[in-house]
N, C-alpha and C. Protein backbone atom coordinates (compact mmCIF):
# COMPACT_ATOMS: atom_id res chain seq x y z
N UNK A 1 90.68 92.00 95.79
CA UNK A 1 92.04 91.88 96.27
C UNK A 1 93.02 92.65 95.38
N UNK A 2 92.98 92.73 93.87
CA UNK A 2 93.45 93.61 92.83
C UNK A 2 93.71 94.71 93.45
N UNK A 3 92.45 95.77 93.93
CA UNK A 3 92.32 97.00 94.15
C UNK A 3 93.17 97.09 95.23
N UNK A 4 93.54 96.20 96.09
CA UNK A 4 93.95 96.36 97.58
C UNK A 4 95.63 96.31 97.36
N UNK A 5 95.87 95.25 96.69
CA UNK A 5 97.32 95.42 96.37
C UNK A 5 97.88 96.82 95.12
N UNK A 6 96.87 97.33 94.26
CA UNK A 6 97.26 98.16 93.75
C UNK A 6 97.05 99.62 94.60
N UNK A 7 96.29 99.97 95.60
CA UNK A 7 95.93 100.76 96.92
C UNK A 7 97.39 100.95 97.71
N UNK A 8 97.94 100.28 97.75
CA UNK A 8 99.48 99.48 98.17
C UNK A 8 100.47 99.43 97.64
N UNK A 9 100.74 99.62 96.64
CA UNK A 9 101.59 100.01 95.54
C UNK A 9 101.41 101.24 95.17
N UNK A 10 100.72 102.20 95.24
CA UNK A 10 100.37 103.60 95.35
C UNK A 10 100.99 104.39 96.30
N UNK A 11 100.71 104.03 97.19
CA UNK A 11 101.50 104.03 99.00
C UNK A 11 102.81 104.14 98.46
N UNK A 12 103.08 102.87 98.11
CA UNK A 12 104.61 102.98 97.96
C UNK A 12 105.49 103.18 97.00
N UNK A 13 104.81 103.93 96.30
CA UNK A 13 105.40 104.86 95.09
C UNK A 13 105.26 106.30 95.79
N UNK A 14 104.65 106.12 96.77
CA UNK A 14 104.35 108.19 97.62
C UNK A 14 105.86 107.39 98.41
N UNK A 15 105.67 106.89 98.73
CA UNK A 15 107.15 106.49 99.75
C UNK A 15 108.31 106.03 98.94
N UNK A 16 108.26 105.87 97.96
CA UNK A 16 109.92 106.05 96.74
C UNK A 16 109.63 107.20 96.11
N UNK A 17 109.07 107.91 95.78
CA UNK A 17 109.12 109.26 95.74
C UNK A 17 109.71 110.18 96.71
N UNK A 18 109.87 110.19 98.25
CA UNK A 18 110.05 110.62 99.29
C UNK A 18 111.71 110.12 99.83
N UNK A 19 112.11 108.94 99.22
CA UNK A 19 113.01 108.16 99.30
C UNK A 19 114.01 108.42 98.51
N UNK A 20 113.40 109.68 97.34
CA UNK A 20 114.44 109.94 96.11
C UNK A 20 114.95 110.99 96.72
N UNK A 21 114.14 111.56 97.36
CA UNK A 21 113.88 113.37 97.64
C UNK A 21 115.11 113.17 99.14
N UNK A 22 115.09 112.10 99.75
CA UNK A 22 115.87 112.17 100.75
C UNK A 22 116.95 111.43 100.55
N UNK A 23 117.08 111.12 99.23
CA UNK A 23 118.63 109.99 99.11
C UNK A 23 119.75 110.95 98.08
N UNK A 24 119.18 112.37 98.17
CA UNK A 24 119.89 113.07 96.99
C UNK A 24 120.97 112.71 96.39
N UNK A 25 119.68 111.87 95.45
CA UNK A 25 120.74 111.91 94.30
C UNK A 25 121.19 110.46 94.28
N UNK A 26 120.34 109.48 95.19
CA UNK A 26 121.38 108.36 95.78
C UNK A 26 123.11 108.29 96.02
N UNK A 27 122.85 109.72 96.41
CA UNK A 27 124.60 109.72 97.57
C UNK A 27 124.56 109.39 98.98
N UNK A 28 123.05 108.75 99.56
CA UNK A 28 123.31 109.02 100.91
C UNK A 28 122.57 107.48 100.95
N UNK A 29 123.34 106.26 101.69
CA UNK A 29 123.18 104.65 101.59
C UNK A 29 121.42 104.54 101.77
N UNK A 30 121.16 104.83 103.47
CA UNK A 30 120.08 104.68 103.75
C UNK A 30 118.86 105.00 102.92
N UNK A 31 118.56 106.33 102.83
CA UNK A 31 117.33 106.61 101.94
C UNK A 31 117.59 106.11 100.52
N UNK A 32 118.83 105.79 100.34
CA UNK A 32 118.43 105.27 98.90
C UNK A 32 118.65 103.83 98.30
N UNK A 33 118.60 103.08 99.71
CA UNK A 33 118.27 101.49 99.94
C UNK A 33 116.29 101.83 100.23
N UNK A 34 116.10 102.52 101.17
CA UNK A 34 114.78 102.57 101.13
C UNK A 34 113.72 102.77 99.52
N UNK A 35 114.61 104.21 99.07
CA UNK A 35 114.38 104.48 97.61
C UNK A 35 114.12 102.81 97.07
N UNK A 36 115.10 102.37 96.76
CA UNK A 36 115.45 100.82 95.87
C UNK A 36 114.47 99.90 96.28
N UNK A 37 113.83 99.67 97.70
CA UNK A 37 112.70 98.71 98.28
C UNK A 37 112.20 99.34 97.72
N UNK A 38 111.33 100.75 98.27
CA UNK A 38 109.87 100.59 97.93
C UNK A 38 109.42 101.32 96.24
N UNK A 39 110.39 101.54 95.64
CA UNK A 39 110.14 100.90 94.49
C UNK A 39 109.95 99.90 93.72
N UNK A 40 110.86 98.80 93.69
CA UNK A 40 110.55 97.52 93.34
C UNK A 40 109.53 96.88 94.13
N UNK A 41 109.37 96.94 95.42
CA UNK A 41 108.21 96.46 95.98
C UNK A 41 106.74 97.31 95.12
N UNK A 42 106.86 98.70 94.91
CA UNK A 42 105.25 99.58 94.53
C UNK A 42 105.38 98.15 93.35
N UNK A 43 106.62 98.14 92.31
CA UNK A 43 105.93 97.73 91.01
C UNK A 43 105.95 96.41 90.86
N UNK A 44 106.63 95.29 91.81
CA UNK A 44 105.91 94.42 92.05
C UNK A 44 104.08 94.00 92.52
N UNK A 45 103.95 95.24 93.42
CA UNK A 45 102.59 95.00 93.66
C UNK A 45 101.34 95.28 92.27
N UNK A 46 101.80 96.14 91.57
CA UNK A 46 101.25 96.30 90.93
C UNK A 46 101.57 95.63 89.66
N UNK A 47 102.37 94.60 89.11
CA UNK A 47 102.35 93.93 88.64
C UNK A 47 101.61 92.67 89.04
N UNK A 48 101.45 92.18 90.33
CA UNK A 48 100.31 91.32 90.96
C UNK A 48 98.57 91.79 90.35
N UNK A 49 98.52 92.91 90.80
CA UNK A 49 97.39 93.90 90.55
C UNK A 49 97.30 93.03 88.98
N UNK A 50 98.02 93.44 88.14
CA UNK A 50 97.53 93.70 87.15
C UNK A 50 97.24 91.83 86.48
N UNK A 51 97.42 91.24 87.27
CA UNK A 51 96.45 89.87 86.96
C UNK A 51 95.02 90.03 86.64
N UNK A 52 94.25 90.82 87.20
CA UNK A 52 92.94 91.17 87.05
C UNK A 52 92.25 92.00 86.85
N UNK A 53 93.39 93.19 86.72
CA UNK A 53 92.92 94.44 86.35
C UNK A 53 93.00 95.05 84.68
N UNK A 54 92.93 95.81 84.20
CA UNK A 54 92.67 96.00 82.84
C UNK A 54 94.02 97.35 83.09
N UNK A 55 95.34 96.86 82.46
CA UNK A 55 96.45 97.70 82.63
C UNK A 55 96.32 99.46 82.52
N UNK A 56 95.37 99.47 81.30
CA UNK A 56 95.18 101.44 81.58
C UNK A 56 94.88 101.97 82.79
N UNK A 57 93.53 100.92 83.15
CA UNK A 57 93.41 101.30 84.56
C UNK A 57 94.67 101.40 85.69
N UNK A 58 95.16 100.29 85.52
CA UNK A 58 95.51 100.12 86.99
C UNK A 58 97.37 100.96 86.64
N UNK A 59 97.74 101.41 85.54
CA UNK A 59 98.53 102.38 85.69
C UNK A 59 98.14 103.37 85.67
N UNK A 60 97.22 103.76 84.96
CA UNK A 60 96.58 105.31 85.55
C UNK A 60 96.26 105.44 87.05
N UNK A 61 95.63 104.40 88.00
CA UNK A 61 95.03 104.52 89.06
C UNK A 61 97.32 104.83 89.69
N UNK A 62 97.82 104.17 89.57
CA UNK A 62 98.66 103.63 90.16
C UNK A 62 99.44 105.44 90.40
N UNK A 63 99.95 105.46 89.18
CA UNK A 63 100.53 107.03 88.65
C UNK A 63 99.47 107.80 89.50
N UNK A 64 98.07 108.01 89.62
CA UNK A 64 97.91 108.99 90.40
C UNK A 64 97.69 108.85 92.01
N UNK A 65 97.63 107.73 92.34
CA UNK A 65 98.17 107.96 93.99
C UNK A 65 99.44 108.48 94.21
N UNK A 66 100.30 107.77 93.36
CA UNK A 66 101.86 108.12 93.61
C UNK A 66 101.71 109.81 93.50
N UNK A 67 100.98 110.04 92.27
CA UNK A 67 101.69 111.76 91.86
C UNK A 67 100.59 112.89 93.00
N UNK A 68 99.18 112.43 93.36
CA UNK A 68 98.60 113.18 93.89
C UNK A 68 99.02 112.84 95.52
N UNK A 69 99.01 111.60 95.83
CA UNK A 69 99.61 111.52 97.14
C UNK A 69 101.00 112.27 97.57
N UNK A 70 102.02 112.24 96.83
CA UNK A 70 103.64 112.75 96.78
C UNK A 70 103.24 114.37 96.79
N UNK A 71 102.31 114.98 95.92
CA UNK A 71 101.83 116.41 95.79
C UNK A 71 101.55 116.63 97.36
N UNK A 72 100.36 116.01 97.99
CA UNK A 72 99.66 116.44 98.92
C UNK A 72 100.78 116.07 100.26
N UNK A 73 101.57 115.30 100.19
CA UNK A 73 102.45 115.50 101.47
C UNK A 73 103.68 116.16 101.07
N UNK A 74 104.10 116.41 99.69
CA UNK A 74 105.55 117.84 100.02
C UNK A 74 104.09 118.85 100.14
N UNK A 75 103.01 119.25 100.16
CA UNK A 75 103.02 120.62 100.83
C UNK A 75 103.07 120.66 101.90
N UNK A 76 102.27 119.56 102.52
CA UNK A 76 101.99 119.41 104.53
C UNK A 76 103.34 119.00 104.75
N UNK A 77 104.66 118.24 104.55
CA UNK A 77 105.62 117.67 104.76
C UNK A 77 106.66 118.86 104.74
N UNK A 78 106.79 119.26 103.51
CA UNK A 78 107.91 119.82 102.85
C UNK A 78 108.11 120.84 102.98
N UNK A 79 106.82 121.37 102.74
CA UNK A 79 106.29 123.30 102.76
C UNK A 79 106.58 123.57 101.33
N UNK A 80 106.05 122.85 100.36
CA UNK A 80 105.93 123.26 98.97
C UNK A 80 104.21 123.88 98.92
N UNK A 81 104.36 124.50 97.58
CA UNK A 81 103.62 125.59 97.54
C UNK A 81 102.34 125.22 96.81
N UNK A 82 101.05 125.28 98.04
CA UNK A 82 99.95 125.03 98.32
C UNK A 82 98.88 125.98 97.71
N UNK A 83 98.88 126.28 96.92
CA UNK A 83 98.28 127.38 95.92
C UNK A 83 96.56 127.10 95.46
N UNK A 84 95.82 127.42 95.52
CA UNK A 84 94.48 127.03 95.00
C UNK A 84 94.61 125.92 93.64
N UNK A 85 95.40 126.71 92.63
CA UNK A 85 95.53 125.86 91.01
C UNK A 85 96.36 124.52 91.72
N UNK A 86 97.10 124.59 92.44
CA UNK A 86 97.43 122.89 92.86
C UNK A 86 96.63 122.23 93.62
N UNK A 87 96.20 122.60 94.49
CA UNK A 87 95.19 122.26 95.50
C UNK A 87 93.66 121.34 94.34
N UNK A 88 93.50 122.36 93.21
CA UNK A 88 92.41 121.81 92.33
C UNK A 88 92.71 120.94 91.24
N UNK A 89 94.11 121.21 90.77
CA UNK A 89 94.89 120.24 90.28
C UNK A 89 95.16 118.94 90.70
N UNK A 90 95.27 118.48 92.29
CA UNK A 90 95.16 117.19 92.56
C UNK A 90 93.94 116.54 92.98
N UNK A 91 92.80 117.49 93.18
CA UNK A 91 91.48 117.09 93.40
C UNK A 91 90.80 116.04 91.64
N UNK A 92 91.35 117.38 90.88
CA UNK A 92 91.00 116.34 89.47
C UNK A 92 91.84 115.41 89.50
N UNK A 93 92.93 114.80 89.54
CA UNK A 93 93.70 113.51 89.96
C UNK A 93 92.62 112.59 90.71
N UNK A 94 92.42 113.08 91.74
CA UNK A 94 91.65 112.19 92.76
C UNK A 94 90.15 111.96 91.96
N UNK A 95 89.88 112.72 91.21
CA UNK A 95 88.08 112.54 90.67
C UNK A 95 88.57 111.61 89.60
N UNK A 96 89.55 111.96 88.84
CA UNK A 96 90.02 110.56 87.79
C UNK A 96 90.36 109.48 87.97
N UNK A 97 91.16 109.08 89.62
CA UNK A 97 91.16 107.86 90.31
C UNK A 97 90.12 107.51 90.49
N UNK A 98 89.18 108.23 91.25
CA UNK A 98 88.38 107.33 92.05
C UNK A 98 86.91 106.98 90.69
N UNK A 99 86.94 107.82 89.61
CA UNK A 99 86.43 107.70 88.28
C UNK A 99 86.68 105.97 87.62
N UNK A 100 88.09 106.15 87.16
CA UNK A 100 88.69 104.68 87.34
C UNK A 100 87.87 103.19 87.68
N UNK A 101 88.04 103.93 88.96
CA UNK A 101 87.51 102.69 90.05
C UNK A 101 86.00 102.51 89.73
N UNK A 102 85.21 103.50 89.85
CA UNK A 102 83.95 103.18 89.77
C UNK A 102 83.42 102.67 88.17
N UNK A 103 83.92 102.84 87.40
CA UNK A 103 84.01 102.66 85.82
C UNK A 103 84.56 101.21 85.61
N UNK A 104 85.14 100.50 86.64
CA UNK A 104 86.19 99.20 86.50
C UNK A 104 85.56 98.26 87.46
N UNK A 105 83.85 98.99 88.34
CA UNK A 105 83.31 98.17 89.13
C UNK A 105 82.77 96.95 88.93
N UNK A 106 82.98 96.19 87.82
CA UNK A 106 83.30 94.66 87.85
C UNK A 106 84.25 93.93 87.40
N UNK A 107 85.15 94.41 87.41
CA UNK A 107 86.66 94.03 87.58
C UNK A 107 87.07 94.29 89.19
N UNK A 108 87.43 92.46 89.42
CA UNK A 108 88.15 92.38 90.64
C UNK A 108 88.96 92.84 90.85
């Protein structure tokens, strides 16, 4: 259940990331009431998370959904620049998450 709420809090650190990017600057109410939820909601969840999880982990896991997820939709989203060295740059993100996980496989 750990993994699932911190899976979830990842999410929604890619979605307050997206929330910053559209509240420029928090001058504009909406996106940056959204900004303000799903931030405090990501780090609530992951303060839940971290009842059972071993904290390096589950902020390292946490930091790289947010940073490799937020990467991989401004290029498909945004039209930021999709280059091989980024493209392999968030693949090692993803091999160190999912590294994480399998390294933390008896921790709930």
């Amino acid at each position: 259940m750990s993994w699932i709420l911190l899976a979830c809090a990842g999410v929604l650190e890619i979605a307050f990331a997206f929330g910053m990017k559209w509240s420029a600057g928090f001058s504009r109410l909406w996106p940056s009431l959204f900004a303000v939820l799903t931030g405090l909601s990501s780090i609530m969840l992951l303060t839940l998370s971290l009842r059972a999880l071993p904290v390096g982990t589950a902020y390292a896991v946490w930091t790289g959904i947010g940073a490799a997820g937020t990467a991989v939709l401004g290029m498909a989203l945004l039209g930021e620049p999709a280059s091989p060295a980024r493209i392999g740059c968030v693949a090692l993100i993803l091999c160190g998450v999912i590294g994480l996980k399998l390294a933390s496989a008896g921790v709930s």
